[in-house]
Protein backbone atom coordinates (compact mmCIF):
# COMPACT_ATOMS: atom_id res chain seq x y z
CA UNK A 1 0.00 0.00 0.00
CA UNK A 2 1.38 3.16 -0.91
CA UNK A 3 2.15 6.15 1.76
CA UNK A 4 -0.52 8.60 2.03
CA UNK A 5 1.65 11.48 0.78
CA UNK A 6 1.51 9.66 -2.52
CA UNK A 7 -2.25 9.72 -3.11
CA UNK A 8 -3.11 11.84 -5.82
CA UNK A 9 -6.43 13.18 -6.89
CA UNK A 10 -7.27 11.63 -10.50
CA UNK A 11 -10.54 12.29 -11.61
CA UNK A 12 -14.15 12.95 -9.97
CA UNK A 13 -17.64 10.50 -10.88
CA UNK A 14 -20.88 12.27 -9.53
CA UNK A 15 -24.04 9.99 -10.02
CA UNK A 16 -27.41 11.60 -9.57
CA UNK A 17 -29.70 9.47 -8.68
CA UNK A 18 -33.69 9.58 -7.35
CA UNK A 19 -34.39 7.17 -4.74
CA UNK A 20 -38.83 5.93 -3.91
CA UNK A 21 -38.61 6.77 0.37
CA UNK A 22 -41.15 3.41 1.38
CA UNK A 23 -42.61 5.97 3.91
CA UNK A 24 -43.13 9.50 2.50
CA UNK A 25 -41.71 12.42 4.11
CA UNK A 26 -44.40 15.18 4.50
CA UNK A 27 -43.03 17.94 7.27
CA UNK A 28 -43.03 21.62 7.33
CA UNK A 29 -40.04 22.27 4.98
CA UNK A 30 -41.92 20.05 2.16
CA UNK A 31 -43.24 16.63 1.16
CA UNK A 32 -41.18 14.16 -0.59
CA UNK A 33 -41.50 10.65 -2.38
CA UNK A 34 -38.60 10.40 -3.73
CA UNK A 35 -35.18 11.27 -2.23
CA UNK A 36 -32.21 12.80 -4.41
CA UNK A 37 -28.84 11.74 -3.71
CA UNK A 38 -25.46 12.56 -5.76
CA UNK A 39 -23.07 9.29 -5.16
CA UNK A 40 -19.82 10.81 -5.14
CA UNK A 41 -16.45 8.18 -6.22
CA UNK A 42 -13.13 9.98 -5.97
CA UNK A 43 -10.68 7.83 -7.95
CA UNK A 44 -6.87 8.32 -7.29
CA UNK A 45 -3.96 7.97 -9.64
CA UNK A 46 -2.65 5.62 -7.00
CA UNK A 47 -6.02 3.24 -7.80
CA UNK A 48 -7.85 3.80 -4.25
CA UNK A 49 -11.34 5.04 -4.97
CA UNK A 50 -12.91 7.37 -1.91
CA UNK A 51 -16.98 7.08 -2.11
CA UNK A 52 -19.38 9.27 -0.40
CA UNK A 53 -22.78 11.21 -0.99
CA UNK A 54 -25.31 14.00 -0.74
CA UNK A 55 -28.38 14.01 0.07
CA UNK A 56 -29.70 18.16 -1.04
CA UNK A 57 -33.44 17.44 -0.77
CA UNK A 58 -34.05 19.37 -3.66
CA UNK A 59 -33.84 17.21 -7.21
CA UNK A 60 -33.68 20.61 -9.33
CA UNK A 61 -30.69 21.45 -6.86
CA UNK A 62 -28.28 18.77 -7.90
CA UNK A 63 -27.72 20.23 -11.58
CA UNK A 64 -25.51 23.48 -9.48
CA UNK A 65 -23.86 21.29 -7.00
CA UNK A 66 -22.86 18.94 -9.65
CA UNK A 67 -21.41 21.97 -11.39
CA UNK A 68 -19.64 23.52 -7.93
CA UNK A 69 -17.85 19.68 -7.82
CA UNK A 70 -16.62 19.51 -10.77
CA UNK A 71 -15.72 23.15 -10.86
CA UNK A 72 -13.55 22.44 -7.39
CA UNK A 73 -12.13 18.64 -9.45
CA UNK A 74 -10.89 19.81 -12.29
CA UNK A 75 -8.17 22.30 -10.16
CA UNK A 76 -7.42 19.23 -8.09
CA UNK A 77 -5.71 16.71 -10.71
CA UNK A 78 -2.20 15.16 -10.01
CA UNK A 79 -2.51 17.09 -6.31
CA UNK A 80 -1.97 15.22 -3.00
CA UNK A 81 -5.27 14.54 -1.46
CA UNK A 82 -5.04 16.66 1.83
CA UNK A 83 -8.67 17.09 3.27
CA UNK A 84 -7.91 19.47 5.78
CA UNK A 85 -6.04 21.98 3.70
CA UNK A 86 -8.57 21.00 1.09
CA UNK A 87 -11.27 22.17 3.04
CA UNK A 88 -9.74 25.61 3.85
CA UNK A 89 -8.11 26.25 0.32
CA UNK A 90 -12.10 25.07 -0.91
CA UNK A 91 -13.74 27.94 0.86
CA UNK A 92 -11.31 30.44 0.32
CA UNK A 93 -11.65 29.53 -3.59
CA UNK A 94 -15.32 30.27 -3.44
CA UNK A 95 -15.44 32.88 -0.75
CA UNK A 96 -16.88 35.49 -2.44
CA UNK A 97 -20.04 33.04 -3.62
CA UNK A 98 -20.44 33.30 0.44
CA UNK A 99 -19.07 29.94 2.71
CA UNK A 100 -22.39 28.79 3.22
CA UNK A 101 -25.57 26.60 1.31
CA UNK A 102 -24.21 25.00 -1.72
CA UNK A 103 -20.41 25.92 -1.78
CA UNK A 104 -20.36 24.15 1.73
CA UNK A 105 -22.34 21.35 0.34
CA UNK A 106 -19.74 20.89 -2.77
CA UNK A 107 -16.97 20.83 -0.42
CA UNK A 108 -18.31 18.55 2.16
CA UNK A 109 -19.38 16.14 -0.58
CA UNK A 110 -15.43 16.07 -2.13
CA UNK A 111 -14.28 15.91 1.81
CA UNK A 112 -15.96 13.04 2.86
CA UNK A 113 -14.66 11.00 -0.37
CA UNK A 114 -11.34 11.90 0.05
CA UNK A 115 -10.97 10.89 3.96
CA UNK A 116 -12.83 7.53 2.73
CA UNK A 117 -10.03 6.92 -0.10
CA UNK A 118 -7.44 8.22 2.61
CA UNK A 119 -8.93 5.57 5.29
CA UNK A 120 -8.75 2.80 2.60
CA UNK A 121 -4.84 3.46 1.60
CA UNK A 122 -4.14 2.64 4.80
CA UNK A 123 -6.75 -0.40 5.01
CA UNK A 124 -8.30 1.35 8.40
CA UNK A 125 -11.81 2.47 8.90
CA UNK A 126 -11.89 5.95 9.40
CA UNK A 127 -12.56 6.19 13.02
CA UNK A 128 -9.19 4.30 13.14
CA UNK A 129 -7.94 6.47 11.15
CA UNK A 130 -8.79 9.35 13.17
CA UNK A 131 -7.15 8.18 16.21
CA UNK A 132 -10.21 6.09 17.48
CA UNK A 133 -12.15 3.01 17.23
CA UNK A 134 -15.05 1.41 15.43
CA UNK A 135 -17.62 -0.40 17.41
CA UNK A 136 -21.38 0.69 18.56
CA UNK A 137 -23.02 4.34 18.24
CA UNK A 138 -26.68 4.86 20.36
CA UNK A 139 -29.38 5.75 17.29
CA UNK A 140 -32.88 6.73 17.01
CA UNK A 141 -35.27 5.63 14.42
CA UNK A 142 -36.02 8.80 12.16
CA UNK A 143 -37.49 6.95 9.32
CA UNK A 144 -41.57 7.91 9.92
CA UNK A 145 -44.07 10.02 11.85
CA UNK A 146 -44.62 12.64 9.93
CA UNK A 147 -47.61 15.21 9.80
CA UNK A 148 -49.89 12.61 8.83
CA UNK A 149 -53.19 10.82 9.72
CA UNK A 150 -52.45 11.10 13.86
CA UNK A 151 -54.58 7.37 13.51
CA UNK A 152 -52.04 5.86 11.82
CA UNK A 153 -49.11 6.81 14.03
CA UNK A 154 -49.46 4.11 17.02
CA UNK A 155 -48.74 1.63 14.24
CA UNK A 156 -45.58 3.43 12.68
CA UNK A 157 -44.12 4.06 16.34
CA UNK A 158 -44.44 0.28 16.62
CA UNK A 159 -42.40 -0.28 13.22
CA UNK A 160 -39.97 2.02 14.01
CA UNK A 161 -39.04 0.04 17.36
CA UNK A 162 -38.92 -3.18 15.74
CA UNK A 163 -36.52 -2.24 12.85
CA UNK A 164 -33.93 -2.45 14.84
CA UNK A 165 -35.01 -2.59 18.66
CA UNK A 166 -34.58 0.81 18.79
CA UNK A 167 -35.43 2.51 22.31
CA UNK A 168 -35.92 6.09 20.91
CA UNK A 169 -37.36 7.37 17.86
CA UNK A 170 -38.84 11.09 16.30
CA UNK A 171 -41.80 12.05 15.96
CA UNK A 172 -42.72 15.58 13.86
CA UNK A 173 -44.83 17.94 15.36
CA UNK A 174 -45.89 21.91 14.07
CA UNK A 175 -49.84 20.78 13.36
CA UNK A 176 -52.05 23.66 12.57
CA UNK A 177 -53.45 23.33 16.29
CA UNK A 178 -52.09 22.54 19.22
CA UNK A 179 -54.70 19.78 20.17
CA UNK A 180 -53.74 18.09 16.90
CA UNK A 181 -49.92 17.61 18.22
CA UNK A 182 -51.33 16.51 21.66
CA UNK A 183 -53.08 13.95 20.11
CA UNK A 184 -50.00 12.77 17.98
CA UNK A 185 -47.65 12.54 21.50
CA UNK A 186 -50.20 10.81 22.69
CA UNK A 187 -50.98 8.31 20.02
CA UNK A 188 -47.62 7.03 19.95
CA UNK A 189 -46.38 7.55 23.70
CA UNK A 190 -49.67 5.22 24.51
CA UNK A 191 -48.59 2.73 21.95
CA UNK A 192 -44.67 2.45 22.90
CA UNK A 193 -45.14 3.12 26.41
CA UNK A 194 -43.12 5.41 28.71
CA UNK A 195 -39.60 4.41 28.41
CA UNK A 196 -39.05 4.65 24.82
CA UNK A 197 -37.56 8.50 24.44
CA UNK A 198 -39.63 10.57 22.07
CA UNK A 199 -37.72 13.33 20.41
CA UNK A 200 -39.96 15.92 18.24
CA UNK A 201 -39.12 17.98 15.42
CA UNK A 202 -40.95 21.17 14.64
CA UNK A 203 -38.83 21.15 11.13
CA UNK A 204 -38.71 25.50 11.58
CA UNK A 205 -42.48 25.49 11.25
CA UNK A 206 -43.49 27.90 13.64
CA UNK A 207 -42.84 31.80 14.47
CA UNK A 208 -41.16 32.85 17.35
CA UNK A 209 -44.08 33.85 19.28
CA UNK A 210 -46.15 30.27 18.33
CA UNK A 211 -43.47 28.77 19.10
CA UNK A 212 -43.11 30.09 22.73
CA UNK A 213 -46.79 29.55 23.14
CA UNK A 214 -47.03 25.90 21.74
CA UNK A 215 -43.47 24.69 23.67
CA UNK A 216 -44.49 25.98 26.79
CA UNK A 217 -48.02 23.76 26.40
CA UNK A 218 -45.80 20.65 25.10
CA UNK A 219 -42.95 20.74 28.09
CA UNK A 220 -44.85 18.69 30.46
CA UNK A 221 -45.31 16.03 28.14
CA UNK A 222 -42.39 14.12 29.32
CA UNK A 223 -40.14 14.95 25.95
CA UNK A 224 -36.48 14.19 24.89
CA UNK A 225 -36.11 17.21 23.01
CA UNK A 226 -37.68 20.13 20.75
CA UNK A 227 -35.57 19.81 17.72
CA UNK A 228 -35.53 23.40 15.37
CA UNK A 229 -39.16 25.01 16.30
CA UNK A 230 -38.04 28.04 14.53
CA UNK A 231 -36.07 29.18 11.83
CA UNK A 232 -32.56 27.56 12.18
CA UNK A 233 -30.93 31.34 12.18
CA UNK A 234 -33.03 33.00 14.21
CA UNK A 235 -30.12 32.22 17.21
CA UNK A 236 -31.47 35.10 19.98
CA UNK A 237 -34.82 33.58 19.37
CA UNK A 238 -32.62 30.33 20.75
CA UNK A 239 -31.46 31.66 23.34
CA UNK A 240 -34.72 33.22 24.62
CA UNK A 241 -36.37 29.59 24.04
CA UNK A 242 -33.91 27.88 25.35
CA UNK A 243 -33.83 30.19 28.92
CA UNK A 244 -38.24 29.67 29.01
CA UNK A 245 -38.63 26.24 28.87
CA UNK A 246 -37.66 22.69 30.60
CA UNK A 247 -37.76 20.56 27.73
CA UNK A 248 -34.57 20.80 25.77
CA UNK A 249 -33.65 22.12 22.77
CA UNK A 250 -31.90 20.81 19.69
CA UNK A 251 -30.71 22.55 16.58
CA UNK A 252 -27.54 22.72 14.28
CA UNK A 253 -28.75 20.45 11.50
CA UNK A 254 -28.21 23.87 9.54
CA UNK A 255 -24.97 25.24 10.79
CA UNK A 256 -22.52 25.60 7.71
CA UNK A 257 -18.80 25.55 9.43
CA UNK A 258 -17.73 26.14 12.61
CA UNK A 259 -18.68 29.61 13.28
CA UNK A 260 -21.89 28.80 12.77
CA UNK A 261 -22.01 26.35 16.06
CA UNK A 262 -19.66 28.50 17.84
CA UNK A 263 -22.23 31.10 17.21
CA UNK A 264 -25.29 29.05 18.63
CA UNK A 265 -23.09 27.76 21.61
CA UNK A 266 -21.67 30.94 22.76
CA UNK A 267 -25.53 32.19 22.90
CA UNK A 268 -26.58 29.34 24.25
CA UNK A 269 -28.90 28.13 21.69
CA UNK A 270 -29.49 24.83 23.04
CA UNK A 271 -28.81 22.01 25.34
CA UNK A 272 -27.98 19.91 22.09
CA UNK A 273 -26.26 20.49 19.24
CA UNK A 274 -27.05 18.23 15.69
CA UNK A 275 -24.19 18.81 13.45
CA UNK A 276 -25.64 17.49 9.42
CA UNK A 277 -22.57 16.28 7.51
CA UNK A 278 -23.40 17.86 4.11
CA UNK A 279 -23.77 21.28 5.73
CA UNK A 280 -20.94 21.42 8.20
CA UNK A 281 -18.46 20.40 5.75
CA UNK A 282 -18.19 16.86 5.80
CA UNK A 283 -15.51 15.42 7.84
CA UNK A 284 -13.06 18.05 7.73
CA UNK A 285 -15.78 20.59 8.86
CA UNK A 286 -17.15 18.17 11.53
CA UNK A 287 -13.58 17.82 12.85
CA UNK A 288 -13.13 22.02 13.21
CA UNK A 289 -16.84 22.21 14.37
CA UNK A 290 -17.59 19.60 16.79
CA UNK A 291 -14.42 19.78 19.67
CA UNK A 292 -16.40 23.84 20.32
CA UNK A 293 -19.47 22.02 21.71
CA UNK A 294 -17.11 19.64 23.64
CA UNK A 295 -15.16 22.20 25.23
CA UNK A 296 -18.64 23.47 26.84
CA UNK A 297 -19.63 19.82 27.48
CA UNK A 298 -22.43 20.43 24.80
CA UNK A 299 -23.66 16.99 24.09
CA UNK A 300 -23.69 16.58 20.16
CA UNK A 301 -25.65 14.13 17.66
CA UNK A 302 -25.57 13.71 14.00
CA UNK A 303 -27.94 14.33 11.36
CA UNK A 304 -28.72 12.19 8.49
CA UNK A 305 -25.71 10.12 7.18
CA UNK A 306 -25.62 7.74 9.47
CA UNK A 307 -22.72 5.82 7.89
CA UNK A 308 -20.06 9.02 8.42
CA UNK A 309 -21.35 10.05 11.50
CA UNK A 310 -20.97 6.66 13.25
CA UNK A 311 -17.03 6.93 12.53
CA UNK A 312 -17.41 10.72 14.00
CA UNK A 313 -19.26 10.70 16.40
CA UNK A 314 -16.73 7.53 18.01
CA UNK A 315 -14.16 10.16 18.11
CA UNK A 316 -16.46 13.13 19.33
CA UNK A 317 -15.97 13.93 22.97
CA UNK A 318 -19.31 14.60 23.60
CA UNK A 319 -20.96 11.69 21.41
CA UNK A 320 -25.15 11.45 21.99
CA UNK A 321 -27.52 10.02 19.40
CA UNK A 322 -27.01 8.86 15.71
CA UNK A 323 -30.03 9.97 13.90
CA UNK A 324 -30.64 6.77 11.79
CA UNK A 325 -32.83 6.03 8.76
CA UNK A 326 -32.24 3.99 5.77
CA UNK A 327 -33.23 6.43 2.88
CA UNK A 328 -30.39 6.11 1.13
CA UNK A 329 -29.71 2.25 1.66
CA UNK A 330 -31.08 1.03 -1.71
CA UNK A 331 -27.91 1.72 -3.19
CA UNK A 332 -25.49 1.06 -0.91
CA UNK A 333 -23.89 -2.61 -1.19
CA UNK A 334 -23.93 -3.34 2.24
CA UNK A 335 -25.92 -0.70 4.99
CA UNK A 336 -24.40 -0.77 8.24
CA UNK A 337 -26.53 -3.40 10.60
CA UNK A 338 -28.53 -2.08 13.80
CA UNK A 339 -29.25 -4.10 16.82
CA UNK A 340 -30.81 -3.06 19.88
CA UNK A 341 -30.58 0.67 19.39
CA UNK A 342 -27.00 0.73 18.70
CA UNK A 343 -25.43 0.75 14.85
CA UNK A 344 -22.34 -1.49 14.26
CA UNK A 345 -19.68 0.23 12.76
CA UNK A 346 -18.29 -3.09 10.00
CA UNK A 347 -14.84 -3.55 10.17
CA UNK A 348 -13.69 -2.58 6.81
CA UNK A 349 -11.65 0.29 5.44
CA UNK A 350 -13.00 4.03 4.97
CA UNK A 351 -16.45 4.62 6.30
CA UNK A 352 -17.49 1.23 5.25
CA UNK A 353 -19.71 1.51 2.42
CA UNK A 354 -19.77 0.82 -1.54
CA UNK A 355 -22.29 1.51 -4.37
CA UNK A 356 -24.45 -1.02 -4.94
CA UNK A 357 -23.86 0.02 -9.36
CA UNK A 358 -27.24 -1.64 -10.48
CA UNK A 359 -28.50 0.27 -7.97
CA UNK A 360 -27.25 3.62 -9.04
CA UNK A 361 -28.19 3.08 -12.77
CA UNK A 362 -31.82 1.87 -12.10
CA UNK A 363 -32.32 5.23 -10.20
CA UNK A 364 -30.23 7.49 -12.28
CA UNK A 365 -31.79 10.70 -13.28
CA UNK A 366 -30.75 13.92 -14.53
């Protein structure tokens, strides 16, 4: 195997593809069937291959951030692959685009493929890699209860916990009225009993003042969290949230970079922080990020990704919850295997995963 100051970036493959969701998303920011992901597979002159992926919610979105990659590729041929000087020389190339929304998704996309092709030089999972270890991450089951039919939700709180004995799932509130979101708690705390955690997710559906209003009539209800009642910037709004209520709250599934969560934790936001992968920067940005909310003993959880985030968060300091769902599973070779709550990180180099490439061109679009 060849040293890693000898891997060279050779060329870039970005694979659009639109992906049927078995249980359709319908929350405040939208309603979605079908999931868009780009697979991402760095190839090196050296013959390691670095895979990773995106996941921009928006199909009509993929066509710029496409563009932005291979934009970014074509100044990177022959170069060493160096994600952390990568991910500053990155931003500073598009700086005056802004460092946030889809210049930080670009970047984190190429990041997280070129610590999985650095991880596989060396034949070590990343979280080896990184200085730790691979083994078990705590998840919740994210993959339902959304704002639909409240009658159908004791049954879909049920699935959730047998998918992979989870012992906490989500559950999506922000219901026209307040009775409506009662009755959803209730529906599903009645049919998984009390000592399954329930975190809900207001998905930024509500304005400040609702929101202070329909938190306060929720905090007695024996909650995990409030995940992002209001809009993710709206940080004094935080603060003044987070300083009312009992219940805690979670946001930072929309931080791009570290300033960002520096930003939120210095106002004290939240009790929890939820770093997403594509938004933070990938790996690099997740390592720059992360060690702020640890120095303030901030407990942080991932968002989405599962796969990368199980190698992070075993080398976070403050490591909660893996959020866990299997959206993007149909075309991945092998999906990383939960039991009893926890994901197994496999022993195999990188972050673990492949493209499944039937897979990819069955749901190829664009």
């Amino acid at each position: 195997m060849k040293p890693l100051e000898h891997l060279t970036f050779h060329s870039l493959e970005l694979q659009p593809v639109l992906i049927p969701l078995k249980r359709p998303i319908v929350s405040k920011v939208g309603s979605f069937s079908d999931w868009p992901v780009i697979a991402v597979t760095l190839r090196t002159n050296e013959g390691v291959s670095g895979c990773s992926y995106l996941e921009p919610y928006l199909a009509h979105s993929v066509k710029y951030i496409v563009s932005i990659m291979s934009d970014l590729a074509a100044n990177k041929k022959g170069k060493r692959i160096a994600p952390l000087s990568d991910f500053q020389a990155d931003r500073k190339s598009l700086s005056l685009v802004g460092y946030e929304g889809l210049a930080m998704i670009a970047i984190a996309g190429l990041d997280m493929a070129a610590w999985d092709a650095l991880a596989k030089a060396v034949n070590l999972p990343l979280a080896r890699l990184l200085g730790g270890d691979i083994g078990t991450v705590p998840a919740y089951n994210s993959n339902a209860l959304w704002l639909t039919d409240t009658g159908k939700l004791a049954d879909e709180a049920l699935a959730l916990i047998a998918e992979g004995g989870f012992g906490a799932i989500k559950l999506r509130l922000g219901r026209d009225r307040l009775q409506q979101d009662i009755d959803a708690i209730e529906a599903v705390r009645h049919a998984v009993g009390g000592d399954i955690k329930l975190m809900v997710d207001f998905n930024q559906g509500m304005r400040f003042g609702d929101a202070v209003r329909r938190c306060h009539e929720l905090d007695d209800f024996g909650l995990y969290w409030f995940e992002e009642p209001i809009a993710y910037d709206n940080i004094d709004g935080y603060s003044d949230l987070a300083a009312r209520l009992k219940t805690p709250l979670c946001l930072g599934e929309n931080f791009y970079g570290p300033r960002a969560l520096s930003r939120a934790v210095t106002a004290k936001a939240g009790t929890f922080m939820m770093p997403d992968m594509m938004r933070i920067g990938g790996v690099s940005g997740w390592l720059r990020s992360v060690p702020i909310a640890g120095a303030m003993g901030i407990d942080v959880s991932s968002h989405l990704y599962p796969e990368v985030s199980a190698h992070l968060l075993r080398v976070t300091e403050t490591a909660h919850w893996l959020e866990w769902q299997d959206w993007v599973d149909p075309i991945l070779e092998a999906p990383f295997p939960v039991k009893d709550g926890l994901i197994e990180i496999p022993d195999r180099p990188g972050t673990g995963f492949d493209f499944d490439k039937e897979a990819l061109s069955r749901f190829a679009f664009g």
